[in-house]
PDB file of N, CA and C in Angstrom:
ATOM      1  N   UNK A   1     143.293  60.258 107.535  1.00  0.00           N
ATOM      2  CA  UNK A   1     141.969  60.397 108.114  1.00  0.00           C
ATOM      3  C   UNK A   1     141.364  61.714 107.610  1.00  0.00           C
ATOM      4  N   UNK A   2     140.046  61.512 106.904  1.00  0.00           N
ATOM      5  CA  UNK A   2     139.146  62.651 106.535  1.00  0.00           C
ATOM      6  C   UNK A   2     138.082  62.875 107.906  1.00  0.00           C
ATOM      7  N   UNK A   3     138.404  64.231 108.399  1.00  0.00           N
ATOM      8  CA  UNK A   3     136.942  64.733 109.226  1.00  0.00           C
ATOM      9  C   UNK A   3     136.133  65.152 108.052  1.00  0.00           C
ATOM     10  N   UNK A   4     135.067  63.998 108.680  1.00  0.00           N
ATOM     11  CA  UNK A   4     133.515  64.628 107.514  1.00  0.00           C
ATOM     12  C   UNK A   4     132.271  65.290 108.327  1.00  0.00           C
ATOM     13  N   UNK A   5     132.343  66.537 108.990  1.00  0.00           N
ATOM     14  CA  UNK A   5     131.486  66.661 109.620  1.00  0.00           C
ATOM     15  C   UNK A   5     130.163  66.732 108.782  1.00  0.00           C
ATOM     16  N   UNK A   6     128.668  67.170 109.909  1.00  0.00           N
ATOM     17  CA  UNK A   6     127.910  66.913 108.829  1.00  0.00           C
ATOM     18  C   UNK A   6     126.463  65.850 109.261  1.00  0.00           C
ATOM     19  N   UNK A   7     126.723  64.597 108.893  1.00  0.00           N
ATOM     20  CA  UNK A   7     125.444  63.650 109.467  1.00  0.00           C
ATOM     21  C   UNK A   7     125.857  63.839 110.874  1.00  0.00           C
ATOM     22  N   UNK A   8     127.018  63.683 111.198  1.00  0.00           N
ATOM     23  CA  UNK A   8     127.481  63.788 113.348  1.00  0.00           C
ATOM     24  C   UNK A   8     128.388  64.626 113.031  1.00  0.00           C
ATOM     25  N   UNK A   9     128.346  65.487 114.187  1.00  0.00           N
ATOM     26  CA  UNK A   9     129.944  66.103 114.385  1.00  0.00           C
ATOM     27  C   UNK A   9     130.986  66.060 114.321  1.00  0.00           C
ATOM     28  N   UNK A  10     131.107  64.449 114.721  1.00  0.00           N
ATOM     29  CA  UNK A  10     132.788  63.913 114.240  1.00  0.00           C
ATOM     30  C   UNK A  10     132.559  62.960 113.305  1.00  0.00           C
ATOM     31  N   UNK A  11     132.100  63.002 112.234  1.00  0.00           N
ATOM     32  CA  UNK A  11     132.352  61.843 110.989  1.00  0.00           C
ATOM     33  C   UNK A  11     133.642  61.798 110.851  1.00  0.00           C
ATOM     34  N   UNK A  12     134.091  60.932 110.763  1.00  0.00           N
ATOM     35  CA  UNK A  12     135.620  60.948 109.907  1.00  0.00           C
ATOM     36  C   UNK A  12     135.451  59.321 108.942  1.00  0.00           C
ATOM     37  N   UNK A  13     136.417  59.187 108.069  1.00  0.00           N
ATOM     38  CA  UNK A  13     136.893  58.595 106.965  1.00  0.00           C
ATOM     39  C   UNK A  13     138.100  58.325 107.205  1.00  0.00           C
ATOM     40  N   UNK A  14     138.692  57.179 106.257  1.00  0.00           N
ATOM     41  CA  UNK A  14     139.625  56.568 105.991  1.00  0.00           C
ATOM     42  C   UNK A  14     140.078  56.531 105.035  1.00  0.00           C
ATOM     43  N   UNK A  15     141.145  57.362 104.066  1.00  0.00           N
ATOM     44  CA  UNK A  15     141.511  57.537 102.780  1.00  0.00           C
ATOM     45  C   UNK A  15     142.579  57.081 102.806  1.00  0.00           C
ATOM     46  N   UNK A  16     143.098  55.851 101.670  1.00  0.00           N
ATOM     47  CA  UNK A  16     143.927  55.539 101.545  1.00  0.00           C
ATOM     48  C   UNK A  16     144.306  56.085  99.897  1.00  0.00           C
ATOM     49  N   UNK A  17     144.941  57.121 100.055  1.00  0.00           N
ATOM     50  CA  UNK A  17     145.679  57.837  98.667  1.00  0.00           C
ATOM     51  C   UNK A  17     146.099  56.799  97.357  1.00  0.00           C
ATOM     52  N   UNK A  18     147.047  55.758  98.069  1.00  0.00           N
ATOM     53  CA  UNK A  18     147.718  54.963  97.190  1.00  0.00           C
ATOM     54  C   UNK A  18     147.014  54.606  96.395  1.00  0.00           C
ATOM     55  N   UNK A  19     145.871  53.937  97.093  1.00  0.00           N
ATOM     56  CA  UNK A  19     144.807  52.513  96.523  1.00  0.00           C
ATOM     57  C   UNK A  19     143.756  53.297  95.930  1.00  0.00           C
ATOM     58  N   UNK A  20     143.501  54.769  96.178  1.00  0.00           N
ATOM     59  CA  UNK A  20     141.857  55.126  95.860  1.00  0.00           C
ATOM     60  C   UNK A  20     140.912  54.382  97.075  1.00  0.00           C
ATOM     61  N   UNK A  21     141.521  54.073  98.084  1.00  0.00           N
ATOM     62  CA  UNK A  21     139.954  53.571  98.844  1.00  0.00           C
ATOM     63  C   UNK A  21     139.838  54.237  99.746  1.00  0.00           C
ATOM     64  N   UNK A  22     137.939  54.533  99.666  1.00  0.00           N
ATOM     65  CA  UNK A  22     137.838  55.174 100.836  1.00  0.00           C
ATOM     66  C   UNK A  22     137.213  54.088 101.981  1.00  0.00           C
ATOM     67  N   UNK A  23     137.124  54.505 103.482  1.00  0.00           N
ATOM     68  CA  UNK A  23     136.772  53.555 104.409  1.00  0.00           C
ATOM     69  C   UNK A  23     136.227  54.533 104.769  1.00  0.00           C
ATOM     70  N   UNK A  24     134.505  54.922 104.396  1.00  0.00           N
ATOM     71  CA  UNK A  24     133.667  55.975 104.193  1.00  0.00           C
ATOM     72  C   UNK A  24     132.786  56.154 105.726  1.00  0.00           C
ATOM     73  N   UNK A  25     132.804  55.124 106.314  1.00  0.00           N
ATOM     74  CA  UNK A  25     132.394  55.127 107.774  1.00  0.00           C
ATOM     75  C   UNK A  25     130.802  54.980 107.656  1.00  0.00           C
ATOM     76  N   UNK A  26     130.220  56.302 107.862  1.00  0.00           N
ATOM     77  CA  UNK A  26     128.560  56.509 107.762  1.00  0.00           C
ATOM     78  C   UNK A  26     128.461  58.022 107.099  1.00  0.00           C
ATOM     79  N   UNK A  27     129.660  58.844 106.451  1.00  0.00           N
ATOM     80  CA  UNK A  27     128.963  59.585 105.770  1.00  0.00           C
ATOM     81  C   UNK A  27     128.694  59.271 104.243  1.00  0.00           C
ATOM     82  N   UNK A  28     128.739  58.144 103.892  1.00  0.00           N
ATOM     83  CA  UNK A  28     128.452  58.092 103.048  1.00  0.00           C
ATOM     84  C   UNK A  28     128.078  56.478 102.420  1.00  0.00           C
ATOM     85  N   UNK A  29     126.901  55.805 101.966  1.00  0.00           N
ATOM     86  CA  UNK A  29     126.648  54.449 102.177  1.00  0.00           C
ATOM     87  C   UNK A  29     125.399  54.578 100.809  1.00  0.00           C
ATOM     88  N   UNK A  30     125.473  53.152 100.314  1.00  0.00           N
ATOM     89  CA  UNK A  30     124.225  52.743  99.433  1.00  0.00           C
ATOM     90  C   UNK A  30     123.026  52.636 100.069  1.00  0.00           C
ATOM     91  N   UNK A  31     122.358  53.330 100.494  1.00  0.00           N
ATOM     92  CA  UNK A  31     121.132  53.314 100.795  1.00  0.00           C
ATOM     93  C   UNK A  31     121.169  54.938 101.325  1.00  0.00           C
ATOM     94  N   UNK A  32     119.397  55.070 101.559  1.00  0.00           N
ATOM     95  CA  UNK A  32     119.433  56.785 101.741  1.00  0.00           C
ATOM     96  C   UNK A  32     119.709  57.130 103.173  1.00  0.00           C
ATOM     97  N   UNK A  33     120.270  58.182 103.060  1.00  0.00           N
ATOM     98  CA  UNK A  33     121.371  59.083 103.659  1.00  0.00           C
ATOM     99  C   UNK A  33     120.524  60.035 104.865  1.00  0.00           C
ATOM    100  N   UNK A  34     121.047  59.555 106.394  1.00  0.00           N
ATOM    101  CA  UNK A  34     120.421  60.261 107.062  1.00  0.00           C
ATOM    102  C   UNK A  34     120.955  61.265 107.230  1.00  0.00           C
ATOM    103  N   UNK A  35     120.474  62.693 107.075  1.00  0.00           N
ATOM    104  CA  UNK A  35     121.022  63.948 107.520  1.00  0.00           C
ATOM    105  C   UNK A  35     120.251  64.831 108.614  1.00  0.00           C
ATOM    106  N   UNK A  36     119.516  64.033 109.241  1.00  0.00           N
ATOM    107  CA  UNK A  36     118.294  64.933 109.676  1.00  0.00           C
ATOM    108  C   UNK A  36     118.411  63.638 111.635  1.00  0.00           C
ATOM    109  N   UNK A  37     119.610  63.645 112.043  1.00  0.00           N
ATOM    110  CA  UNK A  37     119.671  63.053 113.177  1.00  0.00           C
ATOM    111  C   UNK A  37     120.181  63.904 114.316  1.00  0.00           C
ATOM    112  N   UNK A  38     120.304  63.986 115.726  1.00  0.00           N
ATOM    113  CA  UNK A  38     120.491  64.835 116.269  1.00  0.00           C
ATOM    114  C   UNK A  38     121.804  65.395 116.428  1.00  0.00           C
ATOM    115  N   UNK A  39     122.316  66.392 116.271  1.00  0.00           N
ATOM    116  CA  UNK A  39     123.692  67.357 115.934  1.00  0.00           C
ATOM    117  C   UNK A  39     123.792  67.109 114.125  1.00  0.00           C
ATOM    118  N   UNK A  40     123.041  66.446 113.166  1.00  0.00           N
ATOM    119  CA  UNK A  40     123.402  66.817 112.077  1.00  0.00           C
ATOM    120  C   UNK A  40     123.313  68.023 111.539  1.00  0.00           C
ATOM    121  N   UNK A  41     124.157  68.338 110.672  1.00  0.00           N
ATOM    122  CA  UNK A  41     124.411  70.012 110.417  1.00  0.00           C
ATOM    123  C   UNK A  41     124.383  70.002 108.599  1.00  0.00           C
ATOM    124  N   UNK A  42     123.401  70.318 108.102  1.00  0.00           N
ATOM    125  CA  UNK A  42     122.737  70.281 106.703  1.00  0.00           C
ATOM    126  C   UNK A  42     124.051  71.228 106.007  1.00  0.00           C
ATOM    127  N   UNK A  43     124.069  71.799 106.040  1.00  0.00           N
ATOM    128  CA  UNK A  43     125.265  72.447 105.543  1.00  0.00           C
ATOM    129  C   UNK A  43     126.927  71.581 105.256  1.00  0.00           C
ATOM    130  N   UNK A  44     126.969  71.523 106.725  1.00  0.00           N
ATOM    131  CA  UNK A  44     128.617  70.672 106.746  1.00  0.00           C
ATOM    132  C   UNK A  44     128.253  69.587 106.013  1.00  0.00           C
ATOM    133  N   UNK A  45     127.224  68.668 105.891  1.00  0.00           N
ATOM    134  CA  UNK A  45     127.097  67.668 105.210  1.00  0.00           C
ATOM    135  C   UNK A  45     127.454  67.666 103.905  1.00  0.00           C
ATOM    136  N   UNK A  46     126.481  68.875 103.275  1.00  0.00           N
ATOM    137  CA  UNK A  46     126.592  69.307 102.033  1.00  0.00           C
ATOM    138  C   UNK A  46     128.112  69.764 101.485  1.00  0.00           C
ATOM    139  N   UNK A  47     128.758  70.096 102.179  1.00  0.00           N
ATOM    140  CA  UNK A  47     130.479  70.770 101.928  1.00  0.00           C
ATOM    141  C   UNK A  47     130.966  68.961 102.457  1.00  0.00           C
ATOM    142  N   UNK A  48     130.811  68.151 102.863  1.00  0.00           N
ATOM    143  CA  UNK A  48     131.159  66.731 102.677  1.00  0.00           C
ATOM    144  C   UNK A  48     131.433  66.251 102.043  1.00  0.00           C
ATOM    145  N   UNK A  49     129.825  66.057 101.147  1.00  0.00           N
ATOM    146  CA  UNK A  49     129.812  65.862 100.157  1.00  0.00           C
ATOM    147  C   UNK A  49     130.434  66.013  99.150  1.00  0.00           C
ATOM    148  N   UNK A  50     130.604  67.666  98.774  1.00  0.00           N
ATOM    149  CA  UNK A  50     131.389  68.350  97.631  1.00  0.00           C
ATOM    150  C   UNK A  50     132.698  67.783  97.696  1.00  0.00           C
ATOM    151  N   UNK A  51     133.419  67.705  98.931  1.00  0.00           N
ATOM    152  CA  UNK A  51     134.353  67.294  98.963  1.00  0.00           C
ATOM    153  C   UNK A  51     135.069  65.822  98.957  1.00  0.00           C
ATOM    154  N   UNK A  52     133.980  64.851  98.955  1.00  0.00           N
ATOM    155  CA  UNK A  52     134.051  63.715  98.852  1.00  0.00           C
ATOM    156  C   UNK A  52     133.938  63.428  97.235  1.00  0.00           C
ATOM    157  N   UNK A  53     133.192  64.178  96.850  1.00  0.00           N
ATOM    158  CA  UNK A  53     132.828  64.293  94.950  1.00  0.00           C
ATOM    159  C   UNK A  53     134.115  64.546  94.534  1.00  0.00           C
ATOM    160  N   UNK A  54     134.854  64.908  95.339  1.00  0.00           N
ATOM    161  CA  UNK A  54     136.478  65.610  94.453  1.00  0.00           C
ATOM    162  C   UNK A  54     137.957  64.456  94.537  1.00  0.00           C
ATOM    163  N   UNK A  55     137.310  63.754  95.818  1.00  0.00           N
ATOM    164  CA  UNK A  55     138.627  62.588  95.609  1.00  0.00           C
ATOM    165  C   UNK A  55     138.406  61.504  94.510  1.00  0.00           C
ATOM    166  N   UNK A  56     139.642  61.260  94.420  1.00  0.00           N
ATOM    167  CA  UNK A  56     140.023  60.294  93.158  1.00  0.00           C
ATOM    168  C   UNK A  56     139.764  59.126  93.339  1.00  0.00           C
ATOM    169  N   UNK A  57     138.468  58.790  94.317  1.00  0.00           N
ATOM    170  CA  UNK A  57     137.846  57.429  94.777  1.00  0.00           C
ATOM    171  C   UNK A  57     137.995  56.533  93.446  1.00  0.00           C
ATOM    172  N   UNK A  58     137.887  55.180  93.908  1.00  0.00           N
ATOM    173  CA  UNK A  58     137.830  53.815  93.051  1.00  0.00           C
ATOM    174  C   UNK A  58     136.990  52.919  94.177  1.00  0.00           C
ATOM    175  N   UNK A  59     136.999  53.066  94.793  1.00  0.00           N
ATOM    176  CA  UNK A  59     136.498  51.932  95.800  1.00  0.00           C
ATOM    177  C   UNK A  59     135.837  52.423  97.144  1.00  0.00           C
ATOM    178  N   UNK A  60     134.742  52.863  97.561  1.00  0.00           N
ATOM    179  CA  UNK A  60     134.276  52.808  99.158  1.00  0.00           C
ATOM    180  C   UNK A  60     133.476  51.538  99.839  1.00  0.00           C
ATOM    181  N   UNK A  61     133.891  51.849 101.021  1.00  0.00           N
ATOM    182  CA  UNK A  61     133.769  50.570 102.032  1.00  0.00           C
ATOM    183  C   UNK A  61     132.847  51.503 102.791  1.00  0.00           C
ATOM    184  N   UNK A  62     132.025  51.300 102.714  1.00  0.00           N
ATOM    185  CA  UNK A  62     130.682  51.915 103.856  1.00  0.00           C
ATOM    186  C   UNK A  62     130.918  51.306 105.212  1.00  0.00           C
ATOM    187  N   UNK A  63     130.399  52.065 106.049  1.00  0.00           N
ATOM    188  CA  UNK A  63     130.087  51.723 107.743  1.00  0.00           C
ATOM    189  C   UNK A  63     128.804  50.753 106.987  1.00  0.00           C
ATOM    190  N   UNK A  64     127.968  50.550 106.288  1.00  0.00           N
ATOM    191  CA  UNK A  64     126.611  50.268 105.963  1.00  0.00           C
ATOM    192  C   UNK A  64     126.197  49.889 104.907  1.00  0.00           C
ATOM    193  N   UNK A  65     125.738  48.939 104.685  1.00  0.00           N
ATOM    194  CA  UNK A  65     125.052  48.375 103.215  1.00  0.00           C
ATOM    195  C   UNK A  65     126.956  47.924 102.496  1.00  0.00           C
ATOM    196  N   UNK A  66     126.893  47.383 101.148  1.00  0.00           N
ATOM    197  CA  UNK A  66     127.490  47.311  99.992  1.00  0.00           C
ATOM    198  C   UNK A  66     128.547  48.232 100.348  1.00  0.00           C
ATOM    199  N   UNK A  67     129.901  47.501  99.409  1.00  0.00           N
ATOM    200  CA  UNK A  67     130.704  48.321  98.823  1.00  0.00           C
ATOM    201  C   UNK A  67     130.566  48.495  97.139  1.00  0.00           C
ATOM    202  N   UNK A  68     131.092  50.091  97.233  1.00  0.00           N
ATOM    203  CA  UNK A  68     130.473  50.099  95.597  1.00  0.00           C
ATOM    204  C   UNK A  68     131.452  51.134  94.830  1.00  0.00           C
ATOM    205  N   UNK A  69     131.683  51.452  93.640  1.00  0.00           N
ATOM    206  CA  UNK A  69     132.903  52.000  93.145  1.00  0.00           C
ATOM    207  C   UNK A  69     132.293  54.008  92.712  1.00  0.00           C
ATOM    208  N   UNK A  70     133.309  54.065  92.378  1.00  0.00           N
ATOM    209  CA  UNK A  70     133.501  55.971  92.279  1.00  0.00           C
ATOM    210  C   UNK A  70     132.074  55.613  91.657  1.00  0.00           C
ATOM    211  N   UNK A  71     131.431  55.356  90.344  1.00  0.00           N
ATOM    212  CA  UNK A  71     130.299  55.779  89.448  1.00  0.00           C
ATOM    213  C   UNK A  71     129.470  55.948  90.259  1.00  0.00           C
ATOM    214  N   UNK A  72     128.864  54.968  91.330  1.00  0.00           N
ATOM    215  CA  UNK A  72     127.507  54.712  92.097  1.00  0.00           C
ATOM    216  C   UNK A  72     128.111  56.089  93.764  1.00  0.00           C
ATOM    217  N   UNK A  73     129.469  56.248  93.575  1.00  0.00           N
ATOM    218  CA  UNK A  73     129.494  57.430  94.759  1.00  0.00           C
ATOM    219  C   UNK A  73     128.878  58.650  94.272  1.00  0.00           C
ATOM    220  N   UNK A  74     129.381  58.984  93.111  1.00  0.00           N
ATOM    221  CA  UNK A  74     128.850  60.466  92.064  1.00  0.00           C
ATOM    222  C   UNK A  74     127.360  60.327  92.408  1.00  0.00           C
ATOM    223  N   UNK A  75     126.619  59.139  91.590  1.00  0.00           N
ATOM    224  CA  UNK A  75     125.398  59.321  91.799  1.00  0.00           C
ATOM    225  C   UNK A  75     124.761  59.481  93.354  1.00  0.00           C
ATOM    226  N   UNK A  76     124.807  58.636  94.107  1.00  0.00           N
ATOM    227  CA  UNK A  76     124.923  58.997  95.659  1.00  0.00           C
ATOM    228  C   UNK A  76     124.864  60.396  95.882  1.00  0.00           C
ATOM    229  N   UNK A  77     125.534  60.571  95.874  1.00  0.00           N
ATOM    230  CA  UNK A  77     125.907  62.262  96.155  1.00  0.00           C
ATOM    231  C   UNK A  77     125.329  63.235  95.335  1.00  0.00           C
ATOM    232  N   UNK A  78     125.518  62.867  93.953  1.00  0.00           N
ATOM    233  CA  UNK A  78     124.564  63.744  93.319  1.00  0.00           C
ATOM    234  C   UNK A  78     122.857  63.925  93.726  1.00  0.00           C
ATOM    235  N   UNK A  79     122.561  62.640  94.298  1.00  0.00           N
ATOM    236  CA  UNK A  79     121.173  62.855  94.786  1.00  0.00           C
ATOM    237  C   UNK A  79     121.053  63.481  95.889  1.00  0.00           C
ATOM    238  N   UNK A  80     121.839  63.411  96.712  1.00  0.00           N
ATOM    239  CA  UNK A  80     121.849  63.626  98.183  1.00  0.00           C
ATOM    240  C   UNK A  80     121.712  65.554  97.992  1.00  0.00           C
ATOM    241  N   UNK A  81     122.464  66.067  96.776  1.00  0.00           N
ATOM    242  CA  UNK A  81     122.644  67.260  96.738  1.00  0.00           C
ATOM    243  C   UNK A  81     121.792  67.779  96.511  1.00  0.00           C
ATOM    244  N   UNK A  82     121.118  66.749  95.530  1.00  0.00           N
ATOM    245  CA  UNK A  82     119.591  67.660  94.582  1.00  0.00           C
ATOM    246  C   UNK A  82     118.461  67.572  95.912  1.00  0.00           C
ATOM    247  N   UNK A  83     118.019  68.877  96.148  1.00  0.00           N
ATOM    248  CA  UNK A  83     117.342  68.728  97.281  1.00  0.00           C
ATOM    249  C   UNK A  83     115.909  68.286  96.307  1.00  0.00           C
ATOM    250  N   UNK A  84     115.524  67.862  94.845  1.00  0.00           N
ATOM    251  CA  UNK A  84     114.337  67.150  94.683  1.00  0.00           C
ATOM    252  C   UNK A  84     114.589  65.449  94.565  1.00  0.00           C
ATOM    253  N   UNK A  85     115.695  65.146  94.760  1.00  0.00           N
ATOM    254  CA  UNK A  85     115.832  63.711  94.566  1.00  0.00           C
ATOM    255  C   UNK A  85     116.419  63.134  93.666  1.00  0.00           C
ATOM    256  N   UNK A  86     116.731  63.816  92.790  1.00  0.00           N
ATOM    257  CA  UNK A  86     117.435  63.289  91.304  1.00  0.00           C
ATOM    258  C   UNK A  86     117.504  63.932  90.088  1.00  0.00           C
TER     259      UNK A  86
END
């Protein structure tokens, strides 16, 4: 279990090492990314992120929308970071 604080206080995740999969919950999903809900913390999100950019993902399972592989997580995240959008 990953704590992802950040969009909520207690985000957590589901990393399964073996397989590369993550069971990403709601911090992280194909469609845009709420960070701006009540107790979200713009910062912790952002250190989430970074740290979600660093596992050896192959596969996430969103709380939301699609499952989709490491390439479309990078980009995800890479947008989420660029505070102009891309």
């Amino acid at each position: 279990m990953l704590h992802l604080p950040g969009r909520t206080p207690g985000g957590i995740a589901l990393w399964d090492e073996e397989s590369s999969v993550l069971f990403s919950g709601d911090a992280i999903y194909d469609a845009p990314l709420l960070d701006n809900l009540p107790g979200s913390d713009l910062a912790a999100y952002r250190a989430t992120m970074l740290r979600l950019r660093d596992l050896p993902v192959r596969t996430v399972h969103p709380g939301h929308e699609s499952s989709f592989g490491r390439d479309r997580m990078i980009k995800i995240i890479d947008a989420c970071l660029d505070p102009h959008g891309g």
